[in-house]
PDB file of N, CA and C in Angstrom:
ATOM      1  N   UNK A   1      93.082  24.473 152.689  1.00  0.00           N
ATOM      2  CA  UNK A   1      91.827  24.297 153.375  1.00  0.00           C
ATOM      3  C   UNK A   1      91.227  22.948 152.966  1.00  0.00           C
ATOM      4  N   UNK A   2      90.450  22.346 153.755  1.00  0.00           N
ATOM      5  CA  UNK A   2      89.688  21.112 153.311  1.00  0.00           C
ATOM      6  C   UNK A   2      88.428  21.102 153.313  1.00  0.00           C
ATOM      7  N   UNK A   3      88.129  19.935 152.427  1.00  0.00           N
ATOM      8  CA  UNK A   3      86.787  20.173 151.764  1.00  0.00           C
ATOM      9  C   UNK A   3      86.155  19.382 152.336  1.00  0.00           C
ATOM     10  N   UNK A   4      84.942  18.794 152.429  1.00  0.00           N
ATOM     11  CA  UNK A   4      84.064  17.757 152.229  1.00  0.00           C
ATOM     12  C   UNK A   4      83.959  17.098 151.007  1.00  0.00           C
ATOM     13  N   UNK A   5      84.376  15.391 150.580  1.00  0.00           N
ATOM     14  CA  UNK A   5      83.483  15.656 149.259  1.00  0.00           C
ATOM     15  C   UNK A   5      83.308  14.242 149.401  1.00  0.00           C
ATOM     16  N   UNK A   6      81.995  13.836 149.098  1.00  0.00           N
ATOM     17  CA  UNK A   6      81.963  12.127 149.532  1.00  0.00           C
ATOM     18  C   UNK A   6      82.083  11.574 150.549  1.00  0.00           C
ATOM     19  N   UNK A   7      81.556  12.086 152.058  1.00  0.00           N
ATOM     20  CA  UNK A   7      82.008  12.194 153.228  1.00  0.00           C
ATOM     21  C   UNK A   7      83.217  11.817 153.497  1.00  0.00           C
ATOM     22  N   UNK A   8      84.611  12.024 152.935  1.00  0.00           N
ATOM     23  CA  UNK A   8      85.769  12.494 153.359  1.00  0.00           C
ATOM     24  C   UNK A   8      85.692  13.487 153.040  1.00  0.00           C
ATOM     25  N   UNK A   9      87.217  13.662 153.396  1.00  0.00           N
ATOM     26  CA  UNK A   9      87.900  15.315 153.317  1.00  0.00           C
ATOM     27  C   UNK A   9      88.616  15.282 152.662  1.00  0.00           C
ATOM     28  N   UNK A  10      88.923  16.476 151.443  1.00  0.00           N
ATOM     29  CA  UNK A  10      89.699  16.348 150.587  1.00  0.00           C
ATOM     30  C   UNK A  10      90.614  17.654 150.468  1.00  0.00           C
ATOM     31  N   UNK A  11      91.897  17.553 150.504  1.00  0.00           N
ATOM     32  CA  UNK A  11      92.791  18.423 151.045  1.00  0.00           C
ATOM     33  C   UNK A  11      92.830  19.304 149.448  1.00  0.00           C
ATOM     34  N   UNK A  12      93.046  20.504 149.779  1.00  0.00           N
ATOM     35  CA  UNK A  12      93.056  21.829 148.621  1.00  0.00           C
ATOM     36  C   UNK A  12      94.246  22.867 148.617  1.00  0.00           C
ATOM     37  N   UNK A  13      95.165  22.070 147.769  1.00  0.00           N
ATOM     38  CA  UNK A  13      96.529  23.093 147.708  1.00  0.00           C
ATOM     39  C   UNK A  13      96.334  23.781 146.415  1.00  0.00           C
ATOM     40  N   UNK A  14      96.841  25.194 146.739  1.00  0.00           N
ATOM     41  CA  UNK A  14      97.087  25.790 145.477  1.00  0.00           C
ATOM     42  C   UNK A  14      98.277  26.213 144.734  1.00  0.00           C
ATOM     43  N   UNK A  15      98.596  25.897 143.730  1.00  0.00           N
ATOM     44  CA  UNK A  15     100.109  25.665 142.885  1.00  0.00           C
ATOM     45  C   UNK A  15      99.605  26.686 141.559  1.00  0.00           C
ATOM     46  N   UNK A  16     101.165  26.841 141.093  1.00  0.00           N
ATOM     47  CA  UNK A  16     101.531  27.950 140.603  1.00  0.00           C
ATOM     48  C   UNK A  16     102.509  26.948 139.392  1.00  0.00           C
ATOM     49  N   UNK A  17     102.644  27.334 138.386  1.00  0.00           N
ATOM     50  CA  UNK A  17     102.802  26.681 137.147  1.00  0.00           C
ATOM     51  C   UNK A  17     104.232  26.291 137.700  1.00  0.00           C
ATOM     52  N   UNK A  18     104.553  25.109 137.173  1.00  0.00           N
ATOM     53  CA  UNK A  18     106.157  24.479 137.269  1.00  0.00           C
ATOM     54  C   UNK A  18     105.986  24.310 139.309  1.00  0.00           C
ATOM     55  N   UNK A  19     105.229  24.338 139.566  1.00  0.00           N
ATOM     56  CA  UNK A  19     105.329  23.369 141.131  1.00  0.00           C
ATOM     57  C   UNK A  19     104.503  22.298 141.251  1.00  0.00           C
ATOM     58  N   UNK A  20     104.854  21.795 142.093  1.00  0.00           N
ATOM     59  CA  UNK A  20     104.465  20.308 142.758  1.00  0.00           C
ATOM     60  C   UNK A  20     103.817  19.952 144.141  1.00  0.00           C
ATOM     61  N   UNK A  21     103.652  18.637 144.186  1.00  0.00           N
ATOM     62  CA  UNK A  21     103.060  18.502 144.891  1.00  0.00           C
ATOM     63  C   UNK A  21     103.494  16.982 145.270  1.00  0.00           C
ATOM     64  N   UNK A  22     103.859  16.081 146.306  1.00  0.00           N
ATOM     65  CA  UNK A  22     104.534  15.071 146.841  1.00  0.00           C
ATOM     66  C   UNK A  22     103.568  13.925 147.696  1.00  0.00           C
ATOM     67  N   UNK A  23     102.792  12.895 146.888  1.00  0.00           N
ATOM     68  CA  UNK A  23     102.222  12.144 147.774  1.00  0.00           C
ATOM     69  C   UNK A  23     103.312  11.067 147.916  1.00  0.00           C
ATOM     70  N   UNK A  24     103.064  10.728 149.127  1.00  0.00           N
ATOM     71  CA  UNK A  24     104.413  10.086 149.686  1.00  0.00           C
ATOM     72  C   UNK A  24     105.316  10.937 149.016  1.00  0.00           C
ATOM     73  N   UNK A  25     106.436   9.324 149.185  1.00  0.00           N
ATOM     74  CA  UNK A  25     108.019   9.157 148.756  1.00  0.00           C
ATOM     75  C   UNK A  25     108.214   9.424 147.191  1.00  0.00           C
ATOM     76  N   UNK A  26     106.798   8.823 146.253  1.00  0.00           N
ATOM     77  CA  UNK A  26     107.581   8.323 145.536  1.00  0.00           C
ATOM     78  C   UNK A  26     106.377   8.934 144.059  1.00  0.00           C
ATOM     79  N   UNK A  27     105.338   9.341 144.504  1.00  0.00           N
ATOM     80  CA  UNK A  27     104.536  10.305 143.235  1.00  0.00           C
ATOM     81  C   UNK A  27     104.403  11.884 143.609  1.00  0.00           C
ATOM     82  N   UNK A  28     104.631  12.334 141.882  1.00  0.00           N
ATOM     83  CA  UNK A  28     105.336  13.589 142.016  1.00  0.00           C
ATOM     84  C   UNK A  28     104.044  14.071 140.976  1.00  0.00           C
ATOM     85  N   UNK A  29     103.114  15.326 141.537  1.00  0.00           N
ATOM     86  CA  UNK A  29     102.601  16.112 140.581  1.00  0.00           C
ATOM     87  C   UNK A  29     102.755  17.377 140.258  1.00  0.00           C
ATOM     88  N   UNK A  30     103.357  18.076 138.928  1.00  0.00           N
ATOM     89  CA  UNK A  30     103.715  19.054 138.441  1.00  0.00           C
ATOM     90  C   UNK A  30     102.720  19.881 137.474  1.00  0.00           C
ATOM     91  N   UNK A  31     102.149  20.921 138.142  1.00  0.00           N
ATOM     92  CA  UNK A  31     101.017  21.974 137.246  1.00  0.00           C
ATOM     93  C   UNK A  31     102.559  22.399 135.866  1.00  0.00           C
ATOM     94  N   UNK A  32     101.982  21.794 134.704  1.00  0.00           N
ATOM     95  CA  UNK A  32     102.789  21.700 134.093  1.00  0.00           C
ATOM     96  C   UNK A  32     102.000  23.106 132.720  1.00  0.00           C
ATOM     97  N   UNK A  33     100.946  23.553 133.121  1.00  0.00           N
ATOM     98  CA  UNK A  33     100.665  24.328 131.984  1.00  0.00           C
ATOM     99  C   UNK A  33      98.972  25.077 132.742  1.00  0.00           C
ATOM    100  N   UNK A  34      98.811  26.297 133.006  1.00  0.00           N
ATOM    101  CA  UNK A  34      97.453  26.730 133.238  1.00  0.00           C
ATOM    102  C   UNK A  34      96.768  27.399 132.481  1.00  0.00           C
ATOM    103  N   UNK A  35      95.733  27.018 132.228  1.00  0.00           N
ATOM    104  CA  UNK A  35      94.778  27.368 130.934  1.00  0.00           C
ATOM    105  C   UNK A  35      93.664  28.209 131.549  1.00  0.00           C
ATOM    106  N   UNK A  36      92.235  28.478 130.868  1.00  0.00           N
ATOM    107  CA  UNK A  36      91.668  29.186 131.313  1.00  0.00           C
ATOM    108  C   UNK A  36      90.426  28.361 131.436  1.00  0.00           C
ATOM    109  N   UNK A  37      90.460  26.862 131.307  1.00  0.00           N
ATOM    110  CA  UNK A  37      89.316  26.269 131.616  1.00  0.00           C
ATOM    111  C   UNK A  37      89.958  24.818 132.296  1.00  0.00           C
ATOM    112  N   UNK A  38      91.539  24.626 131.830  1.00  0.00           N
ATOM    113  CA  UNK A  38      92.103  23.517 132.230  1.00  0.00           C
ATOM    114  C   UNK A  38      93.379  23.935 132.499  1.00  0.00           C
ATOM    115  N   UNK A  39      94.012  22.691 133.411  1.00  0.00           N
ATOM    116  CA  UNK A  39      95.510  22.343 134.189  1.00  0.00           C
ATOM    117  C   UNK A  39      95.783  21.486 133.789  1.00  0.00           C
ATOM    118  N   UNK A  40      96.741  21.546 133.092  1.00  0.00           N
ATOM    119  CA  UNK A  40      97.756  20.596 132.458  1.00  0.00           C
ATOM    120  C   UNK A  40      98.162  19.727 133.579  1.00  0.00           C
ATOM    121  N   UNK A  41      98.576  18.722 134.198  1.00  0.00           N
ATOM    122  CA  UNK A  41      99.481  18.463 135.304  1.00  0.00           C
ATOM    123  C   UNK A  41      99.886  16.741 135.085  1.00  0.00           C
ATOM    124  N   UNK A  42     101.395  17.000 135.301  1.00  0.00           N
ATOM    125  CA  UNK A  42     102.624  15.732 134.771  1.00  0.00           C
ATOM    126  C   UNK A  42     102.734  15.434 136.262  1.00  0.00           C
ATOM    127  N   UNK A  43     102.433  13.575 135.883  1.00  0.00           N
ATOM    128  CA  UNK A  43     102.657  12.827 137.054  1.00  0.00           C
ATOM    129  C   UNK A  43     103.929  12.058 136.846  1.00  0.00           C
ATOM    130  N   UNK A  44     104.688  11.818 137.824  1.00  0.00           N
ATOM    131  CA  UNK A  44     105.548  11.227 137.725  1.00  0.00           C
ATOM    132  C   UNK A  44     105.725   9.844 138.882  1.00  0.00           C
ATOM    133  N   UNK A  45     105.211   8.324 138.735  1.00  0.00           N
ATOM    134  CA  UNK A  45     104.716   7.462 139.446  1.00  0.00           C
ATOM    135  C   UNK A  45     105.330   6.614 138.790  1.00  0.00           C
ATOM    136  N   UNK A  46     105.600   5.428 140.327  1.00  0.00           N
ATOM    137  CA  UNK A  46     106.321   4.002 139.875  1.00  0.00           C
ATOM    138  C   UNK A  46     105.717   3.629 138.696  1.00  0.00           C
ATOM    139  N   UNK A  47     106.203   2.655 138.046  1.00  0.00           N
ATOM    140  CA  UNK A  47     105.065   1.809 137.056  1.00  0.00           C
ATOM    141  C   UNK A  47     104.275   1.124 137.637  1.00  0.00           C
ATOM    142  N   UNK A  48     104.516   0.414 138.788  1.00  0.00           N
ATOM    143  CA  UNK A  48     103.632  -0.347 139.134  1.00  0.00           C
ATOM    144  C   UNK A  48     102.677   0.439 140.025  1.00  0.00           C
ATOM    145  N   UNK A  49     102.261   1.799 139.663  1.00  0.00           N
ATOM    146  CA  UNK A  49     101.125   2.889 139.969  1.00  0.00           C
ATOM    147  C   UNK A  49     100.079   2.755 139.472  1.00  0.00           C
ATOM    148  N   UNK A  50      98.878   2.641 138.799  1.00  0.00           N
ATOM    149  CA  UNK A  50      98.475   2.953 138.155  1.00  0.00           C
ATOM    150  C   UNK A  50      97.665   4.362 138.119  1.00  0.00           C
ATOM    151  N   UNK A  51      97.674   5.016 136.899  1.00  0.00           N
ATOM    152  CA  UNK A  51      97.344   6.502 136.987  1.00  0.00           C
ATOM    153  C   UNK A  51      96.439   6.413 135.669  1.00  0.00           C
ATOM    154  N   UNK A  52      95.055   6.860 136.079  1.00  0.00           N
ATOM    155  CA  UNK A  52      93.768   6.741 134.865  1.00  0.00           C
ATOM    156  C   UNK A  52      93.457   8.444 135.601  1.00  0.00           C
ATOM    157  N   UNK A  53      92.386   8.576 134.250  1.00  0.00           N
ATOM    158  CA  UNK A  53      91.704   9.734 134.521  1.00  0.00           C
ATOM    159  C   UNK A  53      90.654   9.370 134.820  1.00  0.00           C
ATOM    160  N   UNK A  54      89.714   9.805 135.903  1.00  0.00           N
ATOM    161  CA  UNK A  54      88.452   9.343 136.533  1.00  0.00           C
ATOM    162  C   UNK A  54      87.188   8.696 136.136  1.00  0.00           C
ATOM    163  N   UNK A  55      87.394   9.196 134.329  1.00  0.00           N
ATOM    164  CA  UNK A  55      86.303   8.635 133.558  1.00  0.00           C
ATOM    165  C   UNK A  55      86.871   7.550 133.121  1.00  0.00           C
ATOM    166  N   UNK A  56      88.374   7.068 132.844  1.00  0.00           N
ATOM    167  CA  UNK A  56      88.759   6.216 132.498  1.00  0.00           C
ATOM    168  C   UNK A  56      88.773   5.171 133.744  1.00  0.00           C
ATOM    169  N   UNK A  57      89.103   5.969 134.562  1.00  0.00           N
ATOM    170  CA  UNK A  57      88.439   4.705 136.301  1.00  0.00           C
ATOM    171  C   UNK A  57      87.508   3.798 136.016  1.00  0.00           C
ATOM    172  N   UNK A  58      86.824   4.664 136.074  1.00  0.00           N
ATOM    173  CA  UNK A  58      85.065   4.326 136.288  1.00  0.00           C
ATOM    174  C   UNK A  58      84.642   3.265 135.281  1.00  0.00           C
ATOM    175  N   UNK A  59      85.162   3.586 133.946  1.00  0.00           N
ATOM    176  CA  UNK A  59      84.635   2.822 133.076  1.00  0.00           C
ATOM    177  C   UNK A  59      85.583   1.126 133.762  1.00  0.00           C
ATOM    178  N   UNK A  60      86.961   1.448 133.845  1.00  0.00           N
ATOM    179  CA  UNK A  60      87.570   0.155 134.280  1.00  0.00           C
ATOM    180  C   UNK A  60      86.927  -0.502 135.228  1.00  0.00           C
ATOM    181  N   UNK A  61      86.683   0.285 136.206  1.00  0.00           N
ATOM    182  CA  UNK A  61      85.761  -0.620 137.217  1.00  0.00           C
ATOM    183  C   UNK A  61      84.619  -1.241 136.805  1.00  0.00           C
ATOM    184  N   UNK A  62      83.530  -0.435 136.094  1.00  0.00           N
ATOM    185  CA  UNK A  62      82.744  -1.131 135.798  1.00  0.00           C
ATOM    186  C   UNK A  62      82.646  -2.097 134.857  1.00  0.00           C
ATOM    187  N   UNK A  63      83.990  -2.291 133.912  1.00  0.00           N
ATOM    188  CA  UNK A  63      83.900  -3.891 133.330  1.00  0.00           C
ATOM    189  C   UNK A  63      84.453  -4.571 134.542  1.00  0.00           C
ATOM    190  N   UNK A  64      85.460  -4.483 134.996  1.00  0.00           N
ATOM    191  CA  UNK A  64      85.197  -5.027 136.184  1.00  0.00           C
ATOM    192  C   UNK A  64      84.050  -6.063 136.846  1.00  0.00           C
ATOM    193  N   UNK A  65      83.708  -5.222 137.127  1.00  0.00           N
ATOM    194  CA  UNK A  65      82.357  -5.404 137.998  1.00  0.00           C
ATOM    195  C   UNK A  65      81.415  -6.556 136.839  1.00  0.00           C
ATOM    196  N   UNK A  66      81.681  -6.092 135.918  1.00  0.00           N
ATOM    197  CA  UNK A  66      79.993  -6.141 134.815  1.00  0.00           C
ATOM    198  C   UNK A  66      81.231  -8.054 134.323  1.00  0.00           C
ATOM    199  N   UNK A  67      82.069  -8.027 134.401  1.00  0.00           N
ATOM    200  CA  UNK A  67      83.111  -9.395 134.561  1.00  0.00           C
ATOM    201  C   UNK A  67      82.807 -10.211 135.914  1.00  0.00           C
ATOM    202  N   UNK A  68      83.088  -9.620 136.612  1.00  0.00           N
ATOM    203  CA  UNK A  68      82.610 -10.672 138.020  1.00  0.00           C
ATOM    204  C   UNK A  68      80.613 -10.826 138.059  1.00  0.00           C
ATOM    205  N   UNK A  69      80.135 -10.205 137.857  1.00  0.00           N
ATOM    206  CA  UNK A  69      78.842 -10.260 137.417  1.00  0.00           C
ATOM    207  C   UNK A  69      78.504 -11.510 137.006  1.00  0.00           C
ATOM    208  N   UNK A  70      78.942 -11.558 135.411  1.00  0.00           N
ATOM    209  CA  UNK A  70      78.975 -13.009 134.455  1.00  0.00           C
ATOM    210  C   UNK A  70      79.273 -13.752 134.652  1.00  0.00           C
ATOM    211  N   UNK A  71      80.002 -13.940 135.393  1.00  0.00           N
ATOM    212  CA  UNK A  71      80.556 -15.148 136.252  1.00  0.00           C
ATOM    213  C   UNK A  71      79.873 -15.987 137.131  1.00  0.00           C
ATOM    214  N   UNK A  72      79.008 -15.577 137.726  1.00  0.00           N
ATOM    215  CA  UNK A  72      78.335 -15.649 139.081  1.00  0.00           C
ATOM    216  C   UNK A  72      76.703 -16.702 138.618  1.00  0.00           C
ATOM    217  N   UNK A  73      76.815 -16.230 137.154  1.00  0.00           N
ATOM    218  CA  UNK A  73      74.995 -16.218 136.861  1.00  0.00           C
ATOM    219  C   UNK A  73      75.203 -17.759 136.132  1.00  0.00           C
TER     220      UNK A  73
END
């Protein structure tokens, strides 16, 4: 089923420990362990992927950002 979230839509599969999930060709995600507050899950992506966890995003972007900033002034 799909969601709303951020005015897109965000697609909602449900997996069962040791399955996957196939974006494209070439990244592979495996519910590799289910807990009772967390999901373990093993990515398997080119190197030249990059794969952060969302808080680790965010923070990248915003030096980022807070870098092109300093620049400017």
């Amino acid at each position: 089923m799909d969601a709303v979230h951020g005015g897109t839509f965000m697609l909602i599969l449900n997996r069962h420990k040791n399955e996957s999930i196939m974006i494209g060709d070439d990244i592979k995600l495996t519910i590799i362990r289910l807990g009772e507050s967390q999901v373990k899950i093993g990515i398997d992506a080119p190197p030249e992927v990059p794969v952060h966890r969302q808080e680790i995003y965010d923070a990248i972007k915003a030096a980022n950002c807070d870098c092109t900033n300093e620049g400017s002034e």
